[in-house]
N, C-alpha and C. Protein backbone atom coordinates (compact mmCIF):
# COMPACT_ATOMS: atom_id res chain seq x y z
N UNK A 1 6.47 9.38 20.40
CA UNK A 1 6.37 8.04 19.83
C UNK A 1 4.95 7.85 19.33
N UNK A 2 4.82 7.09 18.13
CA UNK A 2 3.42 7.46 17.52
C UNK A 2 3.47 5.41 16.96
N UNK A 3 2.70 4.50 17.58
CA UNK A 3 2.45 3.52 16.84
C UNK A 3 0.89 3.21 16.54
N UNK A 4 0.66 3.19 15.30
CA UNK A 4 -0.35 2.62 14.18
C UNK A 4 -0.23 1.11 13.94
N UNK A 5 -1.52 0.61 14.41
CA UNK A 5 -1.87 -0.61 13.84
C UNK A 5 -3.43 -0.70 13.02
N UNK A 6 -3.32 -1.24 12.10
CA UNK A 6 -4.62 -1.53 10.93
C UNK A 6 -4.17 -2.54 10.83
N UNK A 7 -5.92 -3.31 10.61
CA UNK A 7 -5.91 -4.73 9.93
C UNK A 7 -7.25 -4.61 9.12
N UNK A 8 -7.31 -5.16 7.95
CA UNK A 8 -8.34 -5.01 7.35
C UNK A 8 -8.88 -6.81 6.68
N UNK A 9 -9.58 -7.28 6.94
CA UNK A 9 -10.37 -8.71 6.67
C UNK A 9 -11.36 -8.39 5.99
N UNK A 10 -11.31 -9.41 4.90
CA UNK A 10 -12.56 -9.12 3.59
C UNK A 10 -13.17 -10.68 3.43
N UNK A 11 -14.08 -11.45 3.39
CA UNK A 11 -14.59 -12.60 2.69
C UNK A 11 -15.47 -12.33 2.09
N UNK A 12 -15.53 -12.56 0.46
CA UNK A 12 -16.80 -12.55 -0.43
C UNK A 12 -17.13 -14.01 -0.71
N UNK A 13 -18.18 -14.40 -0.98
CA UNK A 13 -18.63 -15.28 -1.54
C UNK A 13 -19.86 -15.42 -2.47
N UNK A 14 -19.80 -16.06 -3.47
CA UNK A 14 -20.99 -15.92 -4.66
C UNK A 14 -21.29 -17.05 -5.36
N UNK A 15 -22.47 -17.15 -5.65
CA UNK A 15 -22.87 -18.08 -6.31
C UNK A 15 -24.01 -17.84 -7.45
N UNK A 16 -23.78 -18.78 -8.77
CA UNK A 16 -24.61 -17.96 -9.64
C UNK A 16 -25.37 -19.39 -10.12
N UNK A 17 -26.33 -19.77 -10.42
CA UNK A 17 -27.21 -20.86 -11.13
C UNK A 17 -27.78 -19.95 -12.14
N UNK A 18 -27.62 -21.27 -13.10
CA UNK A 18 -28.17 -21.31 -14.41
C UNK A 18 -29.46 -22.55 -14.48
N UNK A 19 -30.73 -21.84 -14.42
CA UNK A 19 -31.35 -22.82 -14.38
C UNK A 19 -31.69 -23.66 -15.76
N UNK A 20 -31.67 -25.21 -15.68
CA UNK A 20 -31.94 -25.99 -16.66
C UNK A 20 -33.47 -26.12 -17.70
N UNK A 21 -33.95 -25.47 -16.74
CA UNK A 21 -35.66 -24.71 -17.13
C UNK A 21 -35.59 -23.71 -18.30
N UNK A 22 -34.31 -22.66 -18.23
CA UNK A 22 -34.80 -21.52 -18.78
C UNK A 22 -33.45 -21.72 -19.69
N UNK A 23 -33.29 -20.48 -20.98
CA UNK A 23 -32.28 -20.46 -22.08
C UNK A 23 -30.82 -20.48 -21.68
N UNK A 24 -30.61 -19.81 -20.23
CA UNK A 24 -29.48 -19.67 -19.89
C UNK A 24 -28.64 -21.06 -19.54
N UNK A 25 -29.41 -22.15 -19.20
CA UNK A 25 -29.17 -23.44 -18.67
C UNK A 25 -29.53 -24.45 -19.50
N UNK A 26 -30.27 -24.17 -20.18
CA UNK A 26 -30.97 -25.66 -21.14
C UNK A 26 -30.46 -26.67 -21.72
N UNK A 27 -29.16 -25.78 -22.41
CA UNK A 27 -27.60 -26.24 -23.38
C UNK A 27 -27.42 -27.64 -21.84
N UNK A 28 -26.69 -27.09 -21.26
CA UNK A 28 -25.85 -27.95 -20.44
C UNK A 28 -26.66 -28.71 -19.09
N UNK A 29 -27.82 -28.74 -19.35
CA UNK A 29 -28.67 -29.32 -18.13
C UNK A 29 -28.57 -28.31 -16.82
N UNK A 30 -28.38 -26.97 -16.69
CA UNK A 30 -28.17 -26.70 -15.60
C UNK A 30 -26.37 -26.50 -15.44
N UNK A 31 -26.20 -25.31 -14.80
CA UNK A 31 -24.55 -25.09 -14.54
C UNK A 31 -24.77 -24.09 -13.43
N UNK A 32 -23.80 -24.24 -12.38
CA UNK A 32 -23.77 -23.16 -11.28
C UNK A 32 -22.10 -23.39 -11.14
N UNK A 33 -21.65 -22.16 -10.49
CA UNK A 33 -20.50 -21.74 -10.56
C UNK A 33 -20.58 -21.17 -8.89
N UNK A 34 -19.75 -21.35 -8.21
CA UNK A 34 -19.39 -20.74 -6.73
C UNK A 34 -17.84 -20.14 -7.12
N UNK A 35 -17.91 -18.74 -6.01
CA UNK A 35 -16.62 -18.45 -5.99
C UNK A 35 -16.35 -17.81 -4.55
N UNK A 36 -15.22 -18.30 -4.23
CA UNK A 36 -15.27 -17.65 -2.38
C UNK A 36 -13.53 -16.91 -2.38
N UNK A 37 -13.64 -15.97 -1.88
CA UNK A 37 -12.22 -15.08 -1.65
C UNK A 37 -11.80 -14.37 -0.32
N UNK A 38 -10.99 -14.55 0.06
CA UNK A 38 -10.51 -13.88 1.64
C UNK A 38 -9.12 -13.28 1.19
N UNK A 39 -9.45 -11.72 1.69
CA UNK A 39 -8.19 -11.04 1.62
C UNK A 39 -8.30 -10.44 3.31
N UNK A 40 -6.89 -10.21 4.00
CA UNK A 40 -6.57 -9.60 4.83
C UNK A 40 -4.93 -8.74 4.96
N UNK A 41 -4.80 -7.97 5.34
CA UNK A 41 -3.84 -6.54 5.34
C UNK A 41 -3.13 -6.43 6.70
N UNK A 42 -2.59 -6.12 7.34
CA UNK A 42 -1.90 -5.92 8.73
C UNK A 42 -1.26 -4.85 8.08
N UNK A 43 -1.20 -3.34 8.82
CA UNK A 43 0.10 -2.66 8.74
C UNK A 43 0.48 -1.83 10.34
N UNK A 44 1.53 -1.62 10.31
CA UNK A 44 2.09 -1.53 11.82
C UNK A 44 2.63 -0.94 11.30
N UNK A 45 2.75 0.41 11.82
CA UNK A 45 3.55 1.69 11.41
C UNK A 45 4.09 2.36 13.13
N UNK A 46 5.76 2.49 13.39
CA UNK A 46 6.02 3.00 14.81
C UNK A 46 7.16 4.15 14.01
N UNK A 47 6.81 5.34 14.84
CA UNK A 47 7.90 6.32 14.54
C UNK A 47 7.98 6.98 15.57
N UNK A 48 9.53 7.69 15.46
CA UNK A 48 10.01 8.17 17.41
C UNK A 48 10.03 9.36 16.03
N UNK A 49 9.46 10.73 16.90
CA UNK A 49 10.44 11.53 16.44
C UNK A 49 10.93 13.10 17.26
N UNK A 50 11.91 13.52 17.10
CA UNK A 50 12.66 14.46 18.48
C UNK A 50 12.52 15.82 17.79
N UNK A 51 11.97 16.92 18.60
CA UNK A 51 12.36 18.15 17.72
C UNK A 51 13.08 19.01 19.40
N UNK A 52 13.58 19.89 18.73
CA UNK A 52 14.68 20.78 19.55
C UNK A 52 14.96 21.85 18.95
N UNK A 53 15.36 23.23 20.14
CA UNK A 53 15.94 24.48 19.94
C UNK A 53 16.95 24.46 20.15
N UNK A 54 18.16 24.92 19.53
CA UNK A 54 19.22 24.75 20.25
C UNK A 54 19.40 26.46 20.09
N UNK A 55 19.92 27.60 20.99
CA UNK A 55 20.03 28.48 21.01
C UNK A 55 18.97 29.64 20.60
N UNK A 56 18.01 29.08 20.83
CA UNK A 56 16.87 30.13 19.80
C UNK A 56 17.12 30.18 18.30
N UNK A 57 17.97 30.02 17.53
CA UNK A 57 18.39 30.55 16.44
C UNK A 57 18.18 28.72 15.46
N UNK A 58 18.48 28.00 16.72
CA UNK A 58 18.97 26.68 15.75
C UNK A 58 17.96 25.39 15.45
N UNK A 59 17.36 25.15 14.46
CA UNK A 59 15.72 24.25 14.80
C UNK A 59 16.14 23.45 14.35
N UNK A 60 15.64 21.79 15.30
CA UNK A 60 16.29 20.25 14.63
C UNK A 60 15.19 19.26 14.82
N UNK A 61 14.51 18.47 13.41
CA UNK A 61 13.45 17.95 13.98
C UNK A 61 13.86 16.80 13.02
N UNK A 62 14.28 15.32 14.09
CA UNK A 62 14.47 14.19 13.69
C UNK A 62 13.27 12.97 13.76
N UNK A 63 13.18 11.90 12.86
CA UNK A 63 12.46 11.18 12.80
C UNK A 63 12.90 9.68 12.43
N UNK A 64 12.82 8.36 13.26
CA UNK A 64 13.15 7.48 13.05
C UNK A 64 11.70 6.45 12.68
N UNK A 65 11.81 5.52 12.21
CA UNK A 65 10.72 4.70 11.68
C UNK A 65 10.79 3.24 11.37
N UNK A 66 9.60 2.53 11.78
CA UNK A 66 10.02 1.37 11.20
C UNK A 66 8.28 0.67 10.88
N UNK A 67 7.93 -0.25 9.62
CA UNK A 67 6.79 0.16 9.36
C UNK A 67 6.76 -1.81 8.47
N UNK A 68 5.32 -2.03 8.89
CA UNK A 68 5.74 -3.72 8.39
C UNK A 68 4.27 -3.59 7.39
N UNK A 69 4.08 -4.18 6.69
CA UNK A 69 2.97 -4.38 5.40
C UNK A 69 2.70 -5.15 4.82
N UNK A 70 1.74 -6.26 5.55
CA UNK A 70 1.51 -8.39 5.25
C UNK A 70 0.00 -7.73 4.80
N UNK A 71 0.02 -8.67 3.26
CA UNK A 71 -0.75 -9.26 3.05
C UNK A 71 -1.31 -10.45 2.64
N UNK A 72 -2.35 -11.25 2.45
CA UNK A 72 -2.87 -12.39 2.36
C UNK A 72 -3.96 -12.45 1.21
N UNK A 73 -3.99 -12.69 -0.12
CA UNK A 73 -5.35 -13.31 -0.64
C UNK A 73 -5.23 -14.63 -0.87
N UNK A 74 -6.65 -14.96 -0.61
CA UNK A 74 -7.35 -16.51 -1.24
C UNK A 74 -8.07 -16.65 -1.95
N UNK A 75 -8.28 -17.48 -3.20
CA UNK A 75 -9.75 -17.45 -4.20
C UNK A 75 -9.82 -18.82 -4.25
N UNK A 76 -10.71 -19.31 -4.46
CA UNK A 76 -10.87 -20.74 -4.78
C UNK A 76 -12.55 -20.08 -6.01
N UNK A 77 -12.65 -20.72 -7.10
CA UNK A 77 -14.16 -20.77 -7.87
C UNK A 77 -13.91 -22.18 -8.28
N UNK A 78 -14.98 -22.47 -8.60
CA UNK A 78 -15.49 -24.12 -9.17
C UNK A 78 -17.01 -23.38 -10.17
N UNK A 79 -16.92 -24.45 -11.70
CA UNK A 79 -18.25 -24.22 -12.16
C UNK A 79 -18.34 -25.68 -12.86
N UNK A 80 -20.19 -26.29 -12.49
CA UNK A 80 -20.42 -27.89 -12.94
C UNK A 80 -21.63 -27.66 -13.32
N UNK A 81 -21.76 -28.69 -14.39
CA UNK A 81 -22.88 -28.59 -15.17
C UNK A 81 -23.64 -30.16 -14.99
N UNK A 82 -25.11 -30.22 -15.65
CA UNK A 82 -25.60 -31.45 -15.82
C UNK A 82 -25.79 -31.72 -14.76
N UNK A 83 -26.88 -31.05 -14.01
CA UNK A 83 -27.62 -30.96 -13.47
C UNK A 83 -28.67 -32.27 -13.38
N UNK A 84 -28.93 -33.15 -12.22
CA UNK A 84 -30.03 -34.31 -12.54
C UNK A 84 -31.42 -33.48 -12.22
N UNK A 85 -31.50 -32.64 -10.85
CA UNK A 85 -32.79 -31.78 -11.03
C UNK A 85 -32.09 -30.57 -10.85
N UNK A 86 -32.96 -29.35 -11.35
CA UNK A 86 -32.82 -28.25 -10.57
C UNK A 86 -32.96 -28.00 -9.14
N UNK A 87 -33.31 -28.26 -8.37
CA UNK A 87 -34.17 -28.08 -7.06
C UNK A 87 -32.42 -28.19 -6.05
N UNK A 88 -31.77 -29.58 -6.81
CA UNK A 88 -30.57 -29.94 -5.90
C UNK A 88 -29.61 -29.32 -6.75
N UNK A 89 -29.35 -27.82 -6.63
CA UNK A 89 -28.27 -27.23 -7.59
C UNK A 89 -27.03 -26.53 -6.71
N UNK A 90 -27.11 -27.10 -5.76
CA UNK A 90 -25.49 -27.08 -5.21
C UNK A 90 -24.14 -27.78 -6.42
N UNK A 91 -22.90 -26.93 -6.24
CA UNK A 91 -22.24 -27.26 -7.70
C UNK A 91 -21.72 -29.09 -7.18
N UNK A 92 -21.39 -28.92 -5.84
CA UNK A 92 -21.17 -30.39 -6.04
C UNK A 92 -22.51 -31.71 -6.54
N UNK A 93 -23.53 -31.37 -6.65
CA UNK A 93 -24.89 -32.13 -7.44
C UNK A 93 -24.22 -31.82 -8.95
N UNK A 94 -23.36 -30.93 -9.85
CA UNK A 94 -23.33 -31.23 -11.19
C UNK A 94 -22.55 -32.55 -11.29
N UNK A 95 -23.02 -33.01 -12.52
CA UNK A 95 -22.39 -34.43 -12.56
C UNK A 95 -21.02 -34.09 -13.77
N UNK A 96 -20.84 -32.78 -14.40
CA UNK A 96 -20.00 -32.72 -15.15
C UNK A 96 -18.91 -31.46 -14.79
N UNK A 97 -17.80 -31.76 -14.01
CA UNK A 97 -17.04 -30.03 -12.99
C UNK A 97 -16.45 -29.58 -14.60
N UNK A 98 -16.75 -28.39 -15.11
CA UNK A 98 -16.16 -27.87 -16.34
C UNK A 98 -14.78 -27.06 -16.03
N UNK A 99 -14.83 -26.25 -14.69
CA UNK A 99 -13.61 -26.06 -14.28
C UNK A 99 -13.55 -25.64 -12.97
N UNK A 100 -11.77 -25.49 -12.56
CA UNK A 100 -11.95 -25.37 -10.59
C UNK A 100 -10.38 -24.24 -11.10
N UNK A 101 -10.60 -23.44 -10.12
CA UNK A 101 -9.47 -22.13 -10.46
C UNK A 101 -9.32 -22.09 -9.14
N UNK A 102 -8.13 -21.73 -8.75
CA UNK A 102 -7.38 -21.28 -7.29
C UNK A 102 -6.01 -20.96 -7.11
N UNK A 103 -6.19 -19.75 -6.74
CA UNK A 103 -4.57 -18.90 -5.88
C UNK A 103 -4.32 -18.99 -4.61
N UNK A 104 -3.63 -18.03 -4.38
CA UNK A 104 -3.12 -17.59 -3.10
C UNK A 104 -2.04 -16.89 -2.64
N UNK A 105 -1.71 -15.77 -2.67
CA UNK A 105 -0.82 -14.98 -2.58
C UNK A 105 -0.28 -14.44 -1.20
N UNK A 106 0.67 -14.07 -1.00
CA UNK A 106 1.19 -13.41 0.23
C UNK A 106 2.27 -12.57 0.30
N UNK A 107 2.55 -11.61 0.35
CA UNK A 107 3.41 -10.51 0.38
C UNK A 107 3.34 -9.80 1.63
N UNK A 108 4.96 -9.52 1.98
CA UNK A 108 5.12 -8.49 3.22
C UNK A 108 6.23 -7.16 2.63
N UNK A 109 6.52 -6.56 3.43
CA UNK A 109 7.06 -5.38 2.67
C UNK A 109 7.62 -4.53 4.37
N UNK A 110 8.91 -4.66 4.30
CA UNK A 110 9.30 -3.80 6.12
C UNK A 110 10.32 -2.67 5.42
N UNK A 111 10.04 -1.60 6.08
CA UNK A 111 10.42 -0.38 6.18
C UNK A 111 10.97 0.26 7.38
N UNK A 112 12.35 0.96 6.91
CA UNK A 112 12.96 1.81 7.52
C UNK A 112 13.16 3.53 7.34
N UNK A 113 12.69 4.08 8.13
CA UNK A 113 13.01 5.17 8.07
C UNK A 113 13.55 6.04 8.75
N UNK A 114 14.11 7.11 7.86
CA UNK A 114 14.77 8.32 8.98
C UNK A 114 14.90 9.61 8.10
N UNK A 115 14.56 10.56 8.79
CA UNK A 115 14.68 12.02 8.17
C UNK A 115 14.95 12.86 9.09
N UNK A 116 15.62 14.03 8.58
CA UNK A 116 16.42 15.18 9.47
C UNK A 116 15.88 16.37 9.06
N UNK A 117 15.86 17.35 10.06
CA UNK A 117 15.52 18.34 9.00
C UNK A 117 16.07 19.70 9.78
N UNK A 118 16.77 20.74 9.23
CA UNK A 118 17.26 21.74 10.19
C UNK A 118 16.92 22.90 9.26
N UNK A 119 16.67 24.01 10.84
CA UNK A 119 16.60 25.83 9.38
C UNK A 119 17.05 26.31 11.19
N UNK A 120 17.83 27.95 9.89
CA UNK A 120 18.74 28.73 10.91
C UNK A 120 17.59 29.72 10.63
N UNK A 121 16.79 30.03 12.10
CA UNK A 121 16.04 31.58 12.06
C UNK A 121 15.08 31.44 11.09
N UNK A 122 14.15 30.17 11.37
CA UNK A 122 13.02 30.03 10.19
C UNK A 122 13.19 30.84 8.54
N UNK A 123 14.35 31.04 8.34
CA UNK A 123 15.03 31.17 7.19
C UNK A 123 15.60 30.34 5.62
N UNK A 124 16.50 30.02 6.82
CA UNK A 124 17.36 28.79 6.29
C UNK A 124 16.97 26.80 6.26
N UNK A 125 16.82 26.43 5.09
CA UNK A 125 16.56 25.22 5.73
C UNK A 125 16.96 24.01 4.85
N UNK A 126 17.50 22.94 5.49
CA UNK A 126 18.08 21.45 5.00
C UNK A 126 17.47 20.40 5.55
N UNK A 127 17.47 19.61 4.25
CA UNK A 127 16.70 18.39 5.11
C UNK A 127 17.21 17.21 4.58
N UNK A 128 17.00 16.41 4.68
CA UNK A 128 17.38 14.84 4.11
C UNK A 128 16.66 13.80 4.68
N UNK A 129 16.52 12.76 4.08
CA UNK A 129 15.54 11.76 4.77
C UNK A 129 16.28 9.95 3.58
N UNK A 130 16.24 9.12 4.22
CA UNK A 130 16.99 7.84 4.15
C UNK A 130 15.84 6.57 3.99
N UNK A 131 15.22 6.16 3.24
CA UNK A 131 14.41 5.02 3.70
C UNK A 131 15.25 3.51 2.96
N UNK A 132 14.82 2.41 3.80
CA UNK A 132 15.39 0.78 3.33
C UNK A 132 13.88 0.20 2.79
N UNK A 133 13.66 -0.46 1.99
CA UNK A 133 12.13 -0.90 1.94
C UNK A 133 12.36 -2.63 1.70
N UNK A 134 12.03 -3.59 2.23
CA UNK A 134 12.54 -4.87 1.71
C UNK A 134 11.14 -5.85 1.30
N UNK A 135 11.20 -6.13 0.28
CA UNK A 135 9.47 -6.84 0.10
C UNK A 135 9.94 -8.13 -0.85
N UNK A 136 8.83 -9.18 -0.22
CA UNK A 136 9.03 -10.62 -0.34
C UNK A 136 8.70 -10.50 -2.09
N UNK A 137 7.39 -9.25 -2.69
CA UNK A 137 7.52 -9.96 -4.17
C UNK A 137 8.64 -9.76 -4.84
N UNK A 138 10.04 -9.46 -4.28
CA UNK A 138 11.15 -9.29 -5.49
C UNK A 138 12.19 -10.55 -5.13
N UNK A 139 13.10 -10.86 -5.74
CA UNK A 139 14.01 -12.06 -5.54
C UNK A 139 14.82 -11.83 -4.68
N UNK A 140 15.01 -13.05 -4.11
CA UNK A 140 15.83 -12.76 -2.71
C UNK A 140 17.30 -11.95 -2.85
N UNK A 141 18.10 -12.11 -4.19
CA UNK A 141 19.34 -11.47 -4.12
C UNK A 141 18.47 -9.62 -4.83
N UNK A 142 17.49 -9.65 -4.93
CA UNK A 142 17.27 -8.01 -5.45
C UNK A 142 15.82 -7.42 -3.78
N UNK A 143 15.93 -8.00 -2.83
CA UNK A 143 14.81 -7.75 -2.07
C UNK A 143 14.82 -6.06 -1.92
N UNK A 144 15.92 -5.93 -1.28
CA UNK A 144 15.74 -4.83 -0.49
C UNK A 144 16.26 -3.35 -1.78
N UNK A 145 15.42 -2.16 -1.66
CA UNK A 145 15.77 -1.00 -2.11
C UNK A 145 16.24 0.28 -1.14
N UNK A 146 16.75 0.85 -1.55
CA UNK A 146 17.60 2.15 -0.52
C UNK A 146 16.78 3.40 -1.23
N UNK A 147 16.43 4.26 -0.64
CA UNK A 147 15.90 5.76 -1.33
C UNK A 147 15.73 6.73 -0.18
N UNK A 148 17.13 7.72 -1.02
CA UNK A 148 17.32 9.01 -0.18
C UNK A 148 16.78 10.10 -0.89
N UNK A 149 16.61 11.24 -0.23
CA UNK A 149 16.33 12.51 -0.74
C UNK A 149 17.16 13.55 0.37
N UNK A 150 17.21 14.49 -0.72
CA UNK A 150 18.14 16.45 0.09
C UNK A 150 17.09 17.21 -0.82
N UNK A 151 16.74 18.33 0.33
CA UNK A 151 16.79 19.85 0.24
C UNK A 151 16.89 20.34 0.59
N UNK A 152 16.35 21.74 0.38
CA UNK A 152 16.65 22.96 0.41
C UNK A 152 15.85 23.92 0.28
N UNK A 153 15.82 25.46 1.50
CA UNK A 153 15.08 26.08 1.49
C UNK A 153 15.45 27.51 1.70
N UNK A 154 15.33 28.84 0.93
CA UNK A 154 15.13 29.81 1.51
C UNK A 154 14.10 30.55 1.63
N UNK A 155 13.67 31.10 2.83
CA UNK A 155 12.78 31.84 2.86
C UNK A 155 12.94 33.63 2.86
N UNK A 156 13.25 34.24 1.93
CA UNK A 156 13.33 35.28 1.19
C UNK A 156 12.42 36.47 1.65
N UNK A 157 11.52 36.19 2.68
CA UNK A 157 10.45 37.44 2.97
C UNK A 157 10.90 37.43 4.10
N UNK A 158 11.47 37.07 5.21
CA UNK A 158 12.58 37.18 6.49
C UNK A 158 13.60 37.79 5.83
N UNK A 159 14.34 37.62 4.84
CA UNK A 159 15.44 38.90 4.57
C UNK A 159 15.21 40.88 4.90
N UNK A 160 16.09 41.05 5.14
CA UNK A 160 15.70 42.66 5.28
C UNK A 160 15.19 43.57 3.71
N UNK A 161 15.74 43.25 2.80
CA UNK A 161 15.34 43.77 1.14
C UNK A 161 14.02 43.23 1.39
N UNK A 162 13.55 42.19 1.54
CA UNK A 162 11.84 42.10 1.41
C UNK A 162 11.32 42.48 2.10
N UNK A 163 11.33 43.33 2.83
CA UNK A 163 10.78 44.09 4.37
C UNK A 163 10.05 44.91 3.69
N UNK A 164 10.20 45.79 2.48
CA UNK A 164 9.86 46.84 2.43
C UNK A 164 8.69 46.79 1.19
N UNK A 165 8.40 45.04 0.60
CA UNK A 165 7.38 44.71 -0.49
C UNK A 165 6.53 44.32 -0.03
N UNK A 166 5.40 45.42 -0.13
CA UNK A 166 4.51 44.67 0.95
C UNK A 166 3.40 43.95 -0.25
N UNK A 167 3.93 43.29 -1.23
CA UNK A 167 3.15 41.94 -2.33
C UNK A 167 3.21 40.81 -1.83
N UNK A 168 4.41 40.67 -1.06
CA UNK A 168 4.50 39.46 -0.52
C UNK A 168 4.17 39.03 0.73
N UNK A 169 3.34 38.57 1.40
CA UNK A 169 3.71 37.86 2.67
C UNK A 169 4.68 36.91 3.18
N UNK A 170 4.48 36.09 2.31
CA UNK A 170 5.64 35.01 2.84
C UNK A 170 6.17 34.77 1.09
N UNK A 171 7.55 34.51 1.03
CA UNK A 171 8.21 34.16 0.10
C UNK A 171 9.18 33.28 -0.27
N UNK A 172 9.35 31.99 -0.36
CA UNK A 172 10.21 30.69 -0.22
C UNK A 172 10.83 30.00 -1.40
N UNK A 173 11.96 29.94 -1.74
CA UNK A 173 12.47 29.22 -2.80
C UNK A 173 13.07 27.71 -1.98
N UNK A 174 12.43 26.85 -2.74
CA UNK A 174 12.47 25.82 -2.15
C UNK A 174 13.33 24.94 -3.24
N UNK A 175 13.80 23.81 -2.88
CA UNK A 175 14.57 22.67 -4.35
C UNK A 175 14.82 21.68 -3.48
N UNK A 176 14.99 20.28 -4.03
CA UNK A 176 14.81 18.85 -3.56
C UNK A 176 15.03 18.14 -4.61
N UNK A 177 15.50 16.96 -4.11
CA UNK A 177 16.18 16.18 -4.86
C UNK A 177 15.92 14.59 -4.60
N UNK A 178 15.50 13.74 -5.24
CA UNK A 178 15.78 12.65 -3.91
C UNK A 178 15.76 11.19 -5.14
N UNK A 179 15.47 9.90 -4.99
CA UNK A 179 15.35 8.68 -5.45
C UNK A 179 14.03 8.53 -5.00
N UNK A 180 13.23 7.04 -5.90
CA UNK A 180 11.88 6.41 -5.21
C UNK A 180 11.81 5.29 -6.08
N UNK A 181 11.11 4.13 -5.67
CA UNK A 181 11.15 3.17 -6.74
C UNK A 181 9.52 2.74 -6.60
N UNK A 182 9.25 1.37 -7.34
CA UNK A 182 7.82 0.85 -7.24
C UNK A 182 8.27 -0.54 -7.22
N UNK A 183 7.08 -1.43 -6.95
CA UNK A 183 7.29 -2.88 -6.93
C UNK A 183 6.53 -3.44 -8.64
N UNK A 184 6.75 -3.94 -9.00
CA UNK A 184 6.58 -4.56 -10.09
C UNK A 184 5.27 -5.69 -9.88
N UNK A 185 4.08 -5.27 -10.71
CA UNK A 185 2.90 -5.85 -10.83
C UNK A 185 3.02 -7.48 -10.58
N UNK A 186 4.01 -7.98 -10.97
CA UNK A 186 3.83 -9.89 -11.14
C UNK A 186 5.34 -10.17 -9.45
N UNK A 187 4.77 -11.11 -9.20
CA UNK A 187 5.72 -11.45 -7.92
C UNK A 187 7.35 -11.92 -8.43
N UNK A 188 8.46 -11.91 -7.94
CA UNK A 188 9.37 -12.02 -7.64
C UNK A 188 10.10 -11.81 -9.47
């Protein structure tokens, strides 16, 4: 059993003056602009997974999963001009607010997983694996996506005909197949 927890917390904050003294400020008496942002992340990742011999000959290594992915941003900026002195250039001292911008976003995203995987005599080998992914930015009747994958493996330098090439060490024809999707840049 293997559980992962991360959290990651960010606050920036900035502030820029234009002083009414110099070219950058003169136009508008003075303008300062603040901008403050908090992002934070949680991910919780738990997976069981079982491996087994069955007869010497028979290898089985299963994996179950389940995996959650919240996030949080905030922005708020404000910028005011007309300034009575420089000295008091906090933006709430402009006497003219030119503009105020603010979001806030939140997205989660839970995951299921499971994969199988079997080979006869480190030879032979099949696998498959199943995931559910369900995330708040898509619409509630399209939330959830399904994505499977199969392959396939031989390993060709364990045969007896390759015994006798000694170019190869190890030699594997491998093929796979599977589905995957993405989430779409704008929410729901």
């Amino acid at each position: 059993l293997k559980s992962i927890l991360s959290y990651d917390y960010n606050i920036s904050k900035g502030k820029e003056w234009k002083d009414s003294r110099t070219s950058d400020g003169e136009k508008n008496n003075g303008g300062a602009e603040k901008a403050y942002s908090e992002y934070n992340k949680l991910v919780w990742s738990n997976q069981l997974t079982y491996k087994t011999t069955i007869q010497k000959d028979h290898n089985l290594d299963a994996l179950v999963g389940y995996e959650i992915d919240s996030k949080y941003n905030d922005f708020l900026s404000g910028y005011a001009t007309n300034f009575l002195t420089p000295i008091k250039n906090d933006i709430a001292n402009g006497q003219t607010l030119e503009s105020i911008d603010g979001s806030s976003k939140r997205s989660r995203m839970v995951s299921y997983i499971t994969r199988l995987n079997y080979d006869y005599k480190n030879k032979y080998y099949l696998g498959g694996s199943y995931r559910m992914d369900g995330s708040s930015r898509l619409h509630r009747d399209n939330r959830w996506g399904s994505f499977w994958s199969v392959s396939g493996a031989w390993r060709l330098s364990k045969e007896g005909f390759m015994e006798d090439m000694p170019l190869f060490t190890d030699f594997k024809i491998k093929a796979s197949y599977g589905t995957n999707g993405n989430l779409p840049t704008d929410y729901y």
